[in-house]
PDB file of N, CA and C in Angstrom:
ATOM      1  N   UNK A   1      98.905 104.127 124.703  1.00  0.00           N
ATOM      2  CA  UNK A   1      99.403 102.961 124.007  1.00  0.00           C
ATOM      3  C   UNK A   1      99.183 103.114 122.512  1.00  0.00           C
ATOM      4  N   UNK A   2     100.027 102.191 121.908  1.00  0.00           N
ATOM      5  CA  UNK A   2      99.891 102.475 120.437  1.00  0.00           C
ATOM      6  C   UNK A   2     100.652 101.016 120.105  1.00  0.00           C
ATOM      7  N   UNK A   3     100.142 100.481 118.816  1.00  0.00           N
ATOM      8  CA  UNK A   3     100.481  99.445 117.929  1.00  0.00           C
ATOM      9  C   UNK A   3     101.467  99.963 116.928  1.00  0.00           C
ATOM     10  N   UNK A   4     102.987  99.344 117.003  1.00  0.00           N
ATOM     11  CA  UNK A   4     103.724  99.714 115.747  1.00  0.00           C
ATOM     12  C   UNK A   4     104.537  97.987 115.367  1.00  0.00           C
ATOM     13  N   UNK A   5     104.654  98.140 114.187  1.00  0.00           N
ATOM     14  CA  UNK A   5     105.411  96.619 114.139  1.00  0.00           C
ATOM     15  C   UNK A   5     106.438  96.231 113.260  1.00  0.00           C
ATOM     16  N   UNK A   6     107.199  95.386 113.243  1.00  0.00           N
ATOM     17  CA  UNK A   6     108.405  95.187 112.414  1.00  0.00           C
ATOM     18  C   UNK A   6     108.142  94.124 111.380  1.00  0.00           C
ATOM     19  N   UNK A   7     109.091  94.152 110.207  1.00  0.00           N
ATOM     20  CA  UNK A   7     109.596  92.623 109.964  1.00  0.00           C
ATOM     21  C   UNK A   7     110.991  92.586 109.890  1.00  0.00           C
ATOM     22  N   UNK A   8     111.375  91.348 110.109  1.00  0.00           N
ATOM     23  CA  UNK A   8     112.820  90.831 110.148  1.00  0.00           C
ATOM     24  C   UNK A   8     112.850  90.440 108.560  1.00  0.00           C
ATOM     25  N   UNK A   9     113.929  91.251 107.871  1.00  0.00           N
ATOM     26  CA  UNK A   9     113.908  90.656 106.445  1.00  0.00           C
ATOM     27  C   UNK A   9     115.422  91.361 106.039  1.00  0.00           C
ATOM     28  N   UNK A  10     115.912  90.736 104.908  1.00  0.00           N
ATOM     29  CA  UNK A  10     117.171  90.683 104.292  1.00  0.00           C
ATOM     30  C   UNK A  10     117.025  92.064 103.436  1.00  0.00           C
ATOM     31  N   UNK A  11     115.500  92.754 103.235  1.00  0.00           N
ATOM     32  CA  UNK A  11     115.373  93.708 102.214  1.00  0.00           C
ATOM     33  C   UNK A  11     115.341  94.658 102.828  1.00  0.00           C
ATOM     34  N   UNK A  12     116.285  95.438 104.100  1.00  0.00           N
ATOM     35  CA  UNK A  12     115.871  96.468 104.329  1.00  0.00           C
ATOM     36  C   UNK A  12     115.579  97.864 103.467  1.00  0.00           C
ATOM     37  N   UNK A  13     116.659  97.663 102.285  1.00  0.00           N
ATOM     38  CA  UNK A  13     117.379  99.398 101.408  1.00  0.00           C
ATOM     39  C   UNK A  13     115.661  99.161 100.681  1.00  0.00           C
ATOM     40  N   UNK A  14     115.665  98.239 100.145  1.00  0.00           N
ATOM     41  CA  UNK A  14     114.672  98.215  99.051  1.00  0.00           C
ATOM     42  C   UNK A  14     113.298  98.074  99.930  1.00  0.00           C
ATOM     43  N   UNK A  15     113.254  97.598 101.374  1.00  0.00           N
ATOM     44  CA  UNK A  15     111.685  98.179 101.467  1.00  0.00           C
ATOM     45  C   UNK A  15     111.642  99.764 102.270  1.00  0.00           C
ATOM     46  N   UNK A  16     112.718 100.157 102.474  1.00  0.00           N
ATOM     47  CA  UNK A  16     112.519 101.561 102.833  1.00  0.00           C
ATOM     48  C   UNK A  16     112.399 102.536 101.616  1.00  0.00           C
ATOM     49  N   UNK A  17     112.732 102.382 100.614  1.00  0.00           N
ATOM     50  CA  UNK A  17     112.232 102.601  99.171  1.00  0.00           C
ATOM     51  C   UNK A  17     111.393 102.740  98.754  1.00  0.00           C
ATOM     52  N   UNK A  18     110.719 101.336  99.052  1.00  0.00           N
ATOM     53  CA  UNK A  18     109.381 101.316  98.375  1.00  0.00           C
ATOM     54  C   UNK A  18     108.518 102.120  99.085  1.00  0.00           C
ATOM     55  N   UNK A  19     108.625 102.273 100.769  1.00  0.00           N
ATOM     56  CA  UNK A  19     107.360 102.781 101.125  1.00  0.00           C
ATOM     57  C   UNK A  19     107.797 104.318 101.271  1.00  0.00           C
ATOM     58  N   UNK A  20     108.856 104.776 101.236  1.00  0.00           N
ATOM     59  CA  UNK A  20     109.148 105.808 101.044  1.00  0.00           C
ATOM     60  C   UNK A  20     108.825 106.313  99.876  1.00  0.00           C
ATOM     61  N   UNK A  21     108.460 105.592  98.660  1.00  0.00           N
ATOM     62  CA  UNK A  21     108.519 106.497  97.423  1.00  0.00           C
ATOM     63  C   UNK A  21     106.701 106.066  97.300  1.00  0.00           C
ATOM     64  N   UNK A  22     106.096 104.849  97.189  1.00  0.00           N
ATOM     65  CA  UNK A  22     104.708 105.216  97.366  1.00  0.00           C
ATOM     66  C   UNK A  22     103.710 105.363  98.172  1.00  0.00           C
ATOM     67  N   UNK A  23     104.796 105.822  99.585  1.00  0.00           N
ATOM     68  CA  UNK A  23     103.764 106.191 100.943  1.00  0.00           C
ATOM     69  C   UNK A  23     103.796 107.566 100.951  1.00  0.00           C
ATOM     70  N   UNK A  24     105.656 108.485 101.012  1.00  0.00           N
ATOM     71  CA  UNK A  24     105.795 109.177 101.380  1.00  0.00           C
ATOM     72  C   UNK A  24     105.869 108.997 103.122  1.00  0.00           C
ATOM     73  N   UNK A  25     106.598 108.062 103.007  1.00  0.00           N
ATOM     74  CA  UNK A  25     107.065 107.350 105.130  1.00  0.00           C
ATOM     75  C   UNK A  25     108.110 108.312 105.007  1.00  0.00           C
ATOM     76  N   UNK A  26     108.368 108.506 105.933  1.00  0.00           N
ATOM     77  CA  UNK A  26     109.460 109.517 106.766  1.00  0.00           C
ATOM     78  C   UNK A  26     110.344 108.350 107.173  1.00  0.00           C
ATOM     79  N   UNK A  27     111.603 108.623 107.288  1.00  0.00           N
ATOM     80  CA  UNK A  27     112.927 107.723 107.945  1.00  0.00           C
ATOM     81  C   UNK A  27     112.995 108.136 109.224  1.00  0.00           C
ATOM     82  N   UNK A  28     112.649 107.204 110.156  1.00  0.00           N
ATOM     83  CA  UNK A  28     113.156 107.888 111.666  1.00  0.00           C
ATOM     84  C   UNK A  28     114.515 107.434 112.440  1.00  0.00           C
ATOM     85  N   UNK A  29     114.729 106.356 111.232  1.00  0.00           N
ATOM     86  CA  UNK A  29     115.784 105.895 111.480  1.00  0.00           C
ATOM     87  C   UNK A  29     116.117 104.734 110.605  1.00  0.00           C
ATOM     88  N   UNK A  30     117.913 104.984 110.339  1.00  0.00           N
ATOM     89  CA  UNK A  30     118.384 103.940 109.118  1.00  0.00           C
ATOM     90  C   UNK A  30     119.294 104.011 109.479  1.00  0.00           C
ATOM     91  N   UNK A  31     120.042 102.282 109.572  1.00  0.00           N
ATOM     92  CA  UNK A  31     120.882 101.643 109.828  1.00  0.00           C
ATOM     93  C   UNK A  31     121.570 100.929 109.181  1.00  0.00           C
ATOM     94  N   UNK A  32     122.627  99.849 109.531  1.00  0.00           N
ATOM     95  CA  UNK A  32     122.651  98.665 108.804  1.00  0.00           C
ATOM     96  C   UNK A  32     121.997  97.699 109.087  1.00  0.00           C
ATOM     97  N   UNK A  33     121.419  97.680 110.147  1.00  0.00           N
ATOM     98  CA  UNK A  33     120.925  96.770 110.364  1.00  0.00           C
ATOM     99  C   UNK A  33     119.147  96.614 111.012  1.00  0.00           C
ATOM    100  N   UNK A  34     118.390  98.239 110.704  1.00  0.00           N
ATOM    101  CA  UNK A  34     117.298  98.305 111.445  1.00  0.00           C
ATOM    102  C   UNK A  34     116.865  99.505 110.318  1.00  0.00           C
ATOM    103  N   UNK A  35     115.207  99.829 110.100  1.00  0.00           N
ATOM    104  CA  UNK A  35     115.104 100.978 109.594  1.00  0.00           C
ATOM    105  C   UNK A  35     113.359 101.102 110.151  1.00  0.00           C
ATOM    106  N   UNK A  36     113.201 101.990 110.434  1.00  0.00           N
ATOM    107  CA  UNK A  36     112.457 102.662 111.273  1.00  0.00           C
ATOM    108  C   UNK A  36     111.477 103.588 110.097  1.00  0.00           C
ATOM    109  N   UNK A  37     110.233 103.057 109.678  1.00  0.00           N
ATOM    110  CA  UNK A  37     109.869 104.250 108.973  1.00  0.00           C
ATOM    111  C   UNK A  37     108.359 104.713 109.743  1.00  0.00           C
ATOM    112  N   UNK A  38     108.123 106.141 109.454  1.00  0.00           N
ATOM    113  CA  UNK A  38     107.018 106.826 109.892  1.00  0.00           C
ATOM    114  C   UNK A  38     106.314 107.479 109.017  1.00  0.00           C
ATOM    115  N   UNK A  39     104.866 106.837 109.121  1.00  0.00           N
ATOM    116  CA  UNK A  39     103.582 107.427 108.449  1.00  0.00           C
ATOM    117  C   UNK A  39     102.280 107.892 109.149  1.00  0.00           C
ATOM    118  N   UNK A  40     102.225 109.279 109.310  1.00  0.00           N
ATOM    119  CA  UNK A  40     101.407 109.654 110.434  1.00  0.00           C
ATOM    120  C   UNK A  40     101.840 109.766 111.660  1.00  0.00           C
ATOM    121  N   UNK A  41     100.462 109.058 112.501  1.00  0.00           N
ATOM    122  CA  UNK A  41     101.009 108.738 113.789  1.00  0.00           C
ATOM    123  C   UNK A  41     101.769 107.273 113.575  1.00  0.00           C
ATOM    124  N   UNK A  42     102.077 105.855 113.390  1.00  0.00           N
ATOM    125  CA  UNK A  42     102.203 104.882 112.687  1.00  0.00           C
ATOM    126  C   UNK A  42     103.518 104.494 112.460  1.00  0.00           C
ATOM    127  N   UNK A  43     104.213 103.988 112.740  1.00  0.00           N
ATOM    128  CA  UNK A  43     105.018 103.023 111.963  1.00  0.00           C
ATOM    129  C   UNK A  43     105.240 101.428 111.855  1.00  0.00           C
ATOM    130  N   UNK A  44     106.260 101.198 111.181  1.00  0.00           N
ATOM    131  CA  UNK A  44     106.723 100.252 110.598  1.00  0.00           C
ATOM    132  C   UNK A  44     108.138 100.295 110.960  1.00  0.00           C
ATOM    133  N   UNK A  45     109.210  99.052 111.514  1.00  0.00           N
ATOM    134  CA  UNK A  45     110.419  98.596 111.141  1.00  0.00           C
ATOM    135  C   UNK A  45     110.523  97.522 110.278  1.00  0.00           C
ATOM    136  N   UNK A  46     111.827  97.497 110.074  1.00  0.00           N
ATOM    137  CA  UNK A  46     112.889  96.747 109.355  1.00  0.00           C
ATOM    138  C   UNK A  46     113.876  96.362 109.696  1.00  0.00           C
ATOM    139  N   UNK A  47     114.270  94.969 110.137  1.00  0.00           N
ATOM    140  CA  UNK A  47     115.436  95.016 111.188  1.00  0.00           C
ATOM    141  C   UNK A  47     116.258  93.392 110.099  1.00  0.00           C
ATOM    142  N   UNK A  48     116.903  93.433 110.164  1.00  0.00           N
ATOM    143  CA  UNK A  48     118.234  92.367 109.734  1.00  0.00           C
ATOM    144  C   UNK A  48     117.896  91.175 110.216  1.00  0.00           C
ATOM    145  N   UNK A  49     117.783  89.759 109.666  1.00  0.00           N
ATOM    146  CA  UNK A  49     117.742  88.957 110.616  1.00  0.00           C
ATOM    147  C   UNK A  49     119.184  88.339 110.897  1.00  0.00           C
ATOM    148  N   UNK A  50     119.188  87.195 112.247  1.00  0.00           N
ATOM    149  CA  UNK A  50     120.326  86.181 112.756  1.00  0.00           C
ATOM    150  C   UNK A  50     121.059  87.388 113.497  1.00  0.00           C
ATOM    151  N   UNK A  51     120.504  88.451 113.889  1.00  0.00           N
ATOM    152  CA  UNK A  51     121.339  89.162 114.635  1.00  0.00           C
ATOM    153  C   UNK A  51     121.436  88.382 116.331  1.00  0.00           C
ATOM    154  N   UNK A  52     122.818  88.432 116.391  1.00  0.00           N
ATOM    155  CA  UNK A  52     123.018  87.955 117.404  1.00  0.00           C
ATOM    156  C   UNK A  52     122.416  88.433 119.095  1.00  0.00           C
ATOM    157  N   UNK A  53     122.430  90.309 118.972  1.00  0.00           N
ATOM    158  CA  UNK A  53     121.886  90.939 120.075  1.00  0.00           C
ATOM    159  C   UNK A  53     120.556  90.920 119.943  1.00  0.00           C
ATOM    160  N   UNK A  54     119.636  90.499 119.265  1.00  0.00           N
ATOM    161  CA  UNK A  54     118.635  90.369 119.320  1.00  0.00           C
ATOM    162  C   UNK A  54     118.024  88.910 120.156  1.00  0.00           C
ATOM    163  N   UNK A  55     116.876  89.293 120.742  1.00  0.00           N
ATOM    164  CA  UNK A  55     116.319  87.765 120.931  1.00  0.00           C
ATOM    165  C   UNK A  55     116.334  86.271 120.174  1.00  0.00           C
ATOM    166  N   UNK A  56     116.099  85.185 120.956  1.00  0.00           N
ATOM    167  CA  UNK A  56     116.286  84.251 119.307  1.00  0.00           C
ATOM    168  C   UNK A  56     114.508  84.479 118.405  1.00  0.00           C
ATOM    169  N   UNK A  57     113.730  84.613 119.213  1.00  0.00           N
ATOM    170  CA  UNK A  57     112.221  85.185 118.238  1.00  0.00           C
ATOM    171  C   UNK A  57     112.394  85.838 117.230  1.00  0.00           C
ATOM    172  N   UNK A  58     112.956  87.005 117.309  1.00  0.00           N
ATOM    173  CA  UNK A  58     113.163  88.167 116.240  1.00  0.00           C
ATOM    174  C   UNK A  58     114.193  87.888 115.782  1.00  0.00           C
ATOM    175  N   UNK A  59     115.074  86.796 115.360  1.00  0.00           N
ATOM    176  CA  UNK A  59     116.041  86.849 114.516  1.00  0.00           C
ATOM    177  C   UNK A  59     115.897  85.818 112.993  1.00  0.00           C
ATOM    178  N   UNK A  60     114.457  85.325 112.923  1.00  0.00           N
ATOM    179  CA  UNK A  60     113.962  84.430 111.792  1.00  0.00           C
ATOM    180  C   UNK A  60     114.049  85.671 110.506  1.00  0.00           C
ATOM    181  N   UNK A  61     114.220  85.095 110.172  1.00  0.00           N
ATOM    182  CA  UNK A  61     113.579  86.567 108.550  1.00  0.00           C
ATOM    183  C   UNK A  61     112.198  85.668 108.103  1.00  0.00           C
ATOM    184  N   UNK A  62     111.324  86.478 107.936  1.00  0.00           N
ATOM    185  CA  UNK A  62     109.640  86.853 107.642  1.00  0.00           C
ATOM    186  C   UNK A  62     109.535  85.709 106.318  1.00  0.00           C
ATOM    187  N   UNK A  63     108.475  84.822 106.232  1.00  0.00           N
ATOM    188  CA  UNK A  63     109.235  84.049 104.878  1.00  0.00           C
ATOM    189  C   UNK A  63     107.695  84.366 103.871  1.00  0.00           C
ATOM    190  N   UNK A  64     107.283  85.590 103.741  1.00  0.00           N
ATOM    191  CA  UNK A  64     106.712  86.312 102.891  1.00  0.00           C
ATOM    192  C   UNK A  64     105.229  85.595 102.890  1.00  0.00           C
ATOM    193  N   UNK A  65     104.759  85.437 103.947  1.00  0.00           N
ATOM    194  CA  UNK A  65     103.282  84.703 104.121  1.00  0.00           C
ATOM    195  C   UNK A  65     102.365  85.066 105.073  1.00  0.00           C
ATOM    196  N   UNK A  66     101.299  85.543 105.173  1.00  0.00           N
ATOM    197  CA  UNK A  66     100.378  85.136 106.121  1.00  0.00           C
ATOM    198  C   UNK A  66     100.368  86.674 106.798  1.00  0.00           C
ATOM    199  N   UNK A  67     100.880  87.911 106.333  1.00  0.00           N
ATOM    200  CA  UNK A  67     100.846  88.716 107.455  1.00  0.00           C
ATOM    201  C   UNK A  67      99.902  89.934 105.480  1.00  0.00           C
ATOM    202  N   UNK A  68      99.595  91.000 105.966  1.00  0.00           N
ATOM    203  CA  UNK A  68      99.435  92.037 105.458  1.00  0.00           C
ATOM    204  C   UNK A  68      99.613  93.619 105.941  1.00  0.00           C
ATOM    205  N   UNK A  69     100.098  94.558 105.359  1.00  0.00           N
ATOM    206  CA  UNK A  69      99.891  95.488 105.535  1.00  0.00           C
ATOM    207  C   UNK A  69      98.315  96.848 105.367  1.00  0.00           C
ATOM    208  N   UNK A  70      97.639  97.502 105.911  1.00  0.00           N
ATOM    209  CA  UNK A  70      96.871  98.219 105.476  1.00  0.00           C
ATOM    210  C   UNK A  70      97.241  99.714 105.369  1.00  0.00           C
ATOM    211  N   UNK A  71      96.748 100.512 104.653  1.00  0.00           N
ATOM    212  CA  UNK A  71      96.926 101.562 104.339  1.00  0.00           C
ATOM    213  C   UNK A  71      95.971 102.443 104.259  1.00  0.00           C
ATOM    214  N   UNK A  72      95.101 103.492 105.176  1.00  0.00           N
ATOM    215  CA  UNK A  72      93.671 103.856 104.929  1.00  0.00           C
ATOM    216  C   UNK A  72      94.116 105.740 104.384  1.00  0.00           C
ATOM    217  N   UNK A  73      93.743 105.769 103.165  1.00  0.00           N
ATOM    218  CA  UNK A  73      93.699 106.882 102.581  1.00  0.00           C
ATOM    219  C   UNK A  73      92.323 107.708 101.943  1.00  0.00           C
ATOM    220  N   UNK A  74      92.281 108.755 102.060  1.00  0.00           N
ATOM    221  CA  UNK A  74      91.070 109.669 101.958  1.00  0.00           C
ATOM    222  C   UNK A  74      90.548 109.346 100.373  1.00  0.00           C
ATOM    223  N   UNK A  75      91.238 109.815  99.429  1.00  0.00           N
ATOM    224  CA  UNK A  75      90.444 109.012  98.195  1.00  0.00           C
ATOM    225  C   UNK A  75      91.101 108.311  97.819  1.00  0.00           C
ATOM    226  N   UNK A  76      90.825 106.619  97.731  1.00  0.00           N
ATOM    227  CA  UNK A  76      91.629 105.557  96.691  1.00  0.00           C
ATOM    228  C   UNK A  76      91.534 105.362  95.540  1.00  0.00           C
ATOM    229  N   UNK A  77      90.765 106.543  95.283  1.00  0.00           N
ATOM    230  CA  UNK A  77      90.767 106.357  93.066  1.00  0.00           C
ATOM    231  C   UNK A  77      92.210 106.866  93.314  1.00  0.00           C
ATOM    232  N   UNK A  78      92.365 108.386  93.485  1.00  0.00           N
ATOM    233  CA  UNK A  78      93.464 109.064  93.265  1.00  0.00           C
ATOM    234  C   UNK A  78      94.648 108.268  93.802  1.00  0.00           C
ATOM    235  N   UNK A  79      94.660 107.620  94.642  1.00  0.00           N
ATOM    236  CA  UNK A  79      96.242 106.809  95.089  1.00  0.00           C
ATOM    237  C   UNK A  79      96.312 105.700  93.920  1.00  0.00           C
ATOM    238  N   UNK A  80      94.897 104.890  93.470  1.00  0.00           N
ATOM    239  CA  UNK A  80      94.986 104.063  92.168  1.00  0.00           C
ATOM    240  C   UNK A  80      95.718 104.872  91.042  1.00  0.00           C
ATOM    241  N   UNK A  81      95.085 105.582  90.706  1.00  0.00           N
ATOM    242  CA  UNK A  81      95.548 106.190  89.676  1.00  0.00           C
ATOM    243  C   UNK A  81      97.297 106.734  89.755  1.00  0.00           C
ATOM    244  N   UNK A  82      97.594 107.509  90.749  1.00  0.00           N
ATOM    245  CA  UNK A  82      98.823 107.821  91.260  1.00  0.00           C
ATOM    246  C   UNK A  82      99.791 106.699  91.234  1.00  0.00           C
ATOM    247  N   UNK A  83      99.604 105.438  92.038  1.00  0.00           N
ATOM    248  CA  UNK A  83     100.480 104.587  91.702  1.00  0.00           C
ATOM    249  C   UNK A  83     100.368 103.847  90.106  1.00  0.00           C
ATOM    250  N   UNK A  84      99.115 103.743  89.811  1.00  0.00           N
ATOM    251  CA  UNK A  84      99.493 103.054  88.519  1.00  0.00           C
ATOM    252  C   UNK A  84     100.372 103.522  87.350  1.00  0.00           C
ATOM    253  N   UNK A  85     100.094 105.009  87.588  1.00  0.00           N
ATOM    254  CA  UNK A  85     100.658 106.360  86.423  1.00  0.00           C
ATOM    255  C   UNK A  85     102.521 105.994  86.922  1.00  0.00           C
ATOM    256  N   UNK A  86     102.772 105.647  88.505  1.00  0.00           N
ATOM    257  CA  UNK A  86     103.923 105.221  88.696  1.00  0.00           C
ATOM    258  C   UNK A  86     104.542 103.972  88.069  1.00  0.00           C
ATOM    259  N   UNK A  87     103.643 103.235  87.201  1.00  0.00           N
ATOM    260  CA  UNK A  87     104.413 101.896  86.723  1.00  0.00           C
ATOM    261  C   UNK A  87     104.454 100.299  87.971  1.00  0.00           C
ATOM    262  N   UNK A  88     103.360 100.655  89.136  1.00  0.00           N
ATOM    263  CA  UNK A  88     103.495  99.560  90.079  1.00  0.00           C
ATOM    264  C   UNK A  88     102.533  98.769  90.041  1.00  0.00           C
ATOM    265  N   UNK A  89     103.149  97.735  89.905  1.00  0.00           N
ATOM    266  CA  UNK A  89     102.864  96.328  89.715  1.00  0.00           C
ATOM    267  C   UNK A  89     101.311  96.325  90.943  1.00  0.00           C
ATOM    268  N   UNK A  90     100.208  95.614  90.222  1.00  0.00           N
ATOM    269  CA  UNK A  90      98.794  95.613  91.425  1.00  0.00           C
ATOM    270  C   UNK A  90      98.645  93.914  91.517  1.00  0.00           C
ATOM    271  N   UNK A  91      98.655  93.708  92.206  1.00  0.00           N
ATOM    272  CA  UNK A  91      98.112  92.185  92.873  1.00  0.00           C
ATOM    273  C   UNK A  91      96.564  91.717  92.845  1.00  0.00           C
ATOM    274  N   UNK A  92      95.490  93.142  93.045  1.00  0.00           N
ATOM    275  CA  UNK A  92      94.521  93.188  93.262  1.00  0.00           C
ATOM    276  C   UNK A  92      94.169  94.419  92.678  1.00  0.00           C
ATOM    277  N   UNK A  93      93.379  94.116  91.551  1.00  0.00           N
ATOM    278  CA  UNK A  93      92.504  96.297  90.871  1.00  0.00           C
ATOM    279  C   UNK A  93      91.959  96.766  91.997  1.00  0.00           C
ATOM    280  N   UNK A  94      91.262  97.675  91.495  1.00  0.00           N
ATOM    281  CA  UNK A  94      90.449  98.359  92.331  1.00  0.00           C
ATOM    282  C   UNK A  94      89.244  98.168  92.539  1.00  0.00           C
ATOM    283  N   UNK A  95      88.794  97.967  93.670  1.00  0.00           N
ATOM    284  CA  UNK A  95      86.996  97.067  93.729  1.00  0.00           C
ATOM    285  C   UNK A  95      86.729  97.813  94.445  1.00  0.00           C
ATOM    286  N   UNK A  96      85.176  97.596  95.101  1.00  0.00           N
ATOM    287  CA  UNK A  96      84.170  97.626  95.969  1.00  0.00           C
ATOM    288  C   UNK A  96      83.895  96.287  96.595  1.00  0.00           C
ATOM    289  N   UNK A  97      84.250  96.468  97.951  1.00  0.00           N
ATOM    290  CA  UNK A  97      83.679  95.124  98.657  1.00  0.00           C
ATOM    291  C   UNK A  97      82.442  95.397  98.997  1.00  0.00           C
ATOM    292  N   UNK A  98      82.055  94.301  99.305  1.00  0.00           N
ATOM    293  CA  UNK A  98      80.265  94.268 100.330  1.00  0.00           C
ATOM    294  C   UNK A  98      80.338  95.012 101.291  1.00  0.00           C
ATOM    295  N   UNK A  99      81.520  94.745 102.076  1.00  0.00           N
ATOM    296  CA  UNK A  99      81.331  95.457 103.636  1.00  0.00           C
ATOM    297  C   UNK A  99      81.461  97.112 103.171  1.00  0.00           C
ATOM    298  N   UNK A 100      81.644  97.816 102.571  1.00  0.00           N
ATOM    299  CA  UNK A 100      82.069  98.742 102.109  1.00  0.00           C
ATOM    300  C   UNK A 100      83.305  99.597 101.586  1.00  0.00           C
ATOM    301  N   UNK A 101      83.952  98.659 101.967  1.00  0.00           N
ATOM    302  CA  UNK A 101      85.394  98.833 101.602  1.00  0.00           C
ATOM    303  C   UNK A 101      85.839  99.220  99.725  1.00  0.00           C
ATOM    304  N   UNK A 102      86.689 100.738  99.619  1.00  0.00           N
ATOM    305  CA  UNK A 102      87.058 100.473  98.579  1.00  0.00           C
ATOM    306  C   UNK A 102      88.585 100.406  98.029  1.00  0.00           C
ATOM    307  N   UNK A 103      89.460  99.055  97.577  1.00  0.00           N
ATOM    308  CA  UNK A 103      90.884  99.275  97.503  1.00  0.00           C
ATOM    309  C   UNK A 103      91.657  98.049  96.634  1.00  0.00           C
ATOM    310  N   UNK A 104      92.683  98.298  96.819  1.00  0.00           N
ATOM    311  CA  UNK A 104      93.547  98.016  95.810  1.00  0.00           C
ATOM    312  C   UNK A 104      94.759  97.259  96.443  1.00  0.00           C
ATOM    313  N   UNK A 105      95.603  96.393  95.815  1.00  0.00           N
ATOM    314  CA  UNK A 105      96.223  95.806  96.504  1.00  0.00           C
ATOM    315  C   UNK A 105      97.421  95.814  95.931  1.00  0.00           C
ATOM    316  N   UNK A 106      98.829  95.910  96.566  1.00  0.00           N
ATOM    317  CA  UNK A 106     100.607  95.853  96.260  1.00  0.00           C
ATOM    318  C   UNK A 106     101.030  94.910  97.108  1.00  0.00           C
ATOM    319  N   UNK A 107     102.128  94.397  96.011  1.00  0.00           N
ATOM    320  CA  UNK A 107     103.169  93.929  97.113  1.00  0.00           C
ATOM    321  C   UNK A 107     104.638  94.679  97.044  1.00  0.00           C
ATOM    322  N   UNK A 108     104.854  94.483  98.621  1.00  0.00           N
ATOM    323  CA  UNK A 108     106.383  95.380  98.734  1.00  0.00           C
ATOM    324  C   UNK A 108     107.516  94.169  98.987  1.00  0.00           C
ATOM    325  N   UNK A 109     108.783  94.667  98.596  1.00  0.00           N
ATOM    326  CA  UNK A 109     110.162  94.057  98.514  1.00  0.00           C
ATOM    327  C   UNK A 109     109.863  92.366  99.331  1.00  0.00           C
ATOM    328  N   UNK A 110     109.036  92.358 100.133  1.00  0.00           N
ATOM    329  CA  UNK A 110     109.332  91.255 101.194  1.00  0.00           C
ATOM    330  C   UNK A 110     108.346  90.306 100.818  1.00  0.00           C
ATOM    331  N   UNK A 111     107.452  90.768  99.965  1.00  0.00           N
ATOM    332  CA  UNK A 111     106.192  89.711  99.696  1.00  0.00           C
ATOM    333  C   UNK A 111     104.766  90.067 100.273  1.00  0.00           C
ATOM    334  N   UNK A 112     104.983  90.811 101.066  1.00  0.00           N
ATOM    335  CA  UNK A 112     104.016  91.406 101.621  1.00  0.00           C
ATOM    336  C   UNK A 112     102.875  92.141 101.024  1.00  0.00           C
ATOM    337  N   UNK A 113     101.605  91.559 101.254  1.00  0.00           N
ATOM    338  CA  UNK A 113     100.577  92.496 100.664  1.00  0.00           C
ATOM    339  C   UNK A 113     100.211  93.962 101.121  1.00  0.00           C
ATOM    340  N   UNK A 114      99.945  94.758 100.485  1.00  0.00           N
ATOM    341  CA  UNK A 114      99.879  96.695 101.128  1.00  0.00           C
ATOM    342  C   UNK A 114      98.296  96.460 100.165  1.00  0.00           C
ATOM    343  N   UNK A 115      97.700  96.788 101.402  1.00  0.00           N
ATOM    344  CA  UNK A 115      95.861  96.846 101.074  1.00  0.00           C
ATOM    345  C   UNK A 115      95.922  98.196 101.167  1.00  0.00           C
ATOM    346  N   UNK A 116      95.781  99.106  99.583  1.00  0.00           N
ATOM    347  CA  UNK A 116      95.441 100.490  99.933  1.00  0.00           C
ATOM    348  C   UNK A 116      93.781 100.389  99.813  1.00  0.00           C
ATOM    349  N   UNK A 117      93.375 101.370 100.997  1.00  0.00           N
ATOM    350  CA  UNK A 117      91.704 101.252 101.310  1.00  0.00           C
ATOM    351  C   UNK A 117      91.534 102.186 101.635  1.00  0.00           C
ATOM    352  N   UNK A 118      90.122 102.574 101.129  1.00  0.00           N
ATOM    353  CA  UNK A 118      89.200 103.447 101.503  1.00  0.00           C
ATOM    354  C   UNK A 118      88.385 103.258 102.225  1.00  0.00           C
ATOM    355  N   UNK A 119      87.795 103.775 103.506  1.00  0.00           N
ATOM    356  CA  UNK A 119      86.800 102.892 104.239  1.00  0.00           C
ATOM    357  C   UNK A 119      85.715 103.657 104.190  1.00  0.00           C
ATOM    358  N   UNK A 120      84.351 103.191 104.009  1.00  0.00           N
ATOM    359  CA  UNK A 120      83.191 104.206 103.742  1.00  0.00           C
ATOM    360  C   UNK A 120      81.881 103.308 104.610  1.00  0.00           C
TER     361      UNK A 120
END
């Protein structure tokens, strides 16, 4: 078994973009109406909402609240530094939490927070 998950949103071009250009996600699949990206073992979709063949659950579009993304990378200075040298916008610098956690925070096309972390 394995955990992978979607959002229903109007931004597919532009969030396969984004995580394609500061993940380095692989496309496993792109549509008009669905996009499929892969990081690692891991992914993420992107699917259109009000689609009719879809369930009525999955046809809301995501209204940019309450969910987050995580991202666990080997050193998070260097991804700090890497994205910032890219010009992307941070929500959150770079800290040290209590629990040990060290990371940084983005948002992508949909509103969504991307917690890049280091876990120590």
């Amino acid at each position: 078994m394995k955990f992978w998950s979607g959002v229903v949103s109007e931004k597919l071009q532009e969030s396969k973009e984004f995580y394609v250009r500061l993940f380095g996600c692989e496309v496993a699949y792109d549509s008009e109406w669905f996009v499929l990206l892969q990081l690692g073992p891991t992914a993420i979709g992107f699917m259109q909402p009000g689609l009719e063949a879809q369930a009525p659950i999955f046809r809301s579009a995501f209204a940019g609240q309450g969910i987050w993304i995580t991202v666990d990378v080997e050193d998070v200075d260097a991804e700090y530094k890497r994205l910032t040298d890219m010009g992307v916008a941070l929500e959150l610098t770079l800290r040290d939490e209590p629990w040990g956690d060290r990371h940084f925070v983005v948002r992508d096309p949909n509103g969504i927070g991307v917690d890049i972390v280091q876990q120590r």
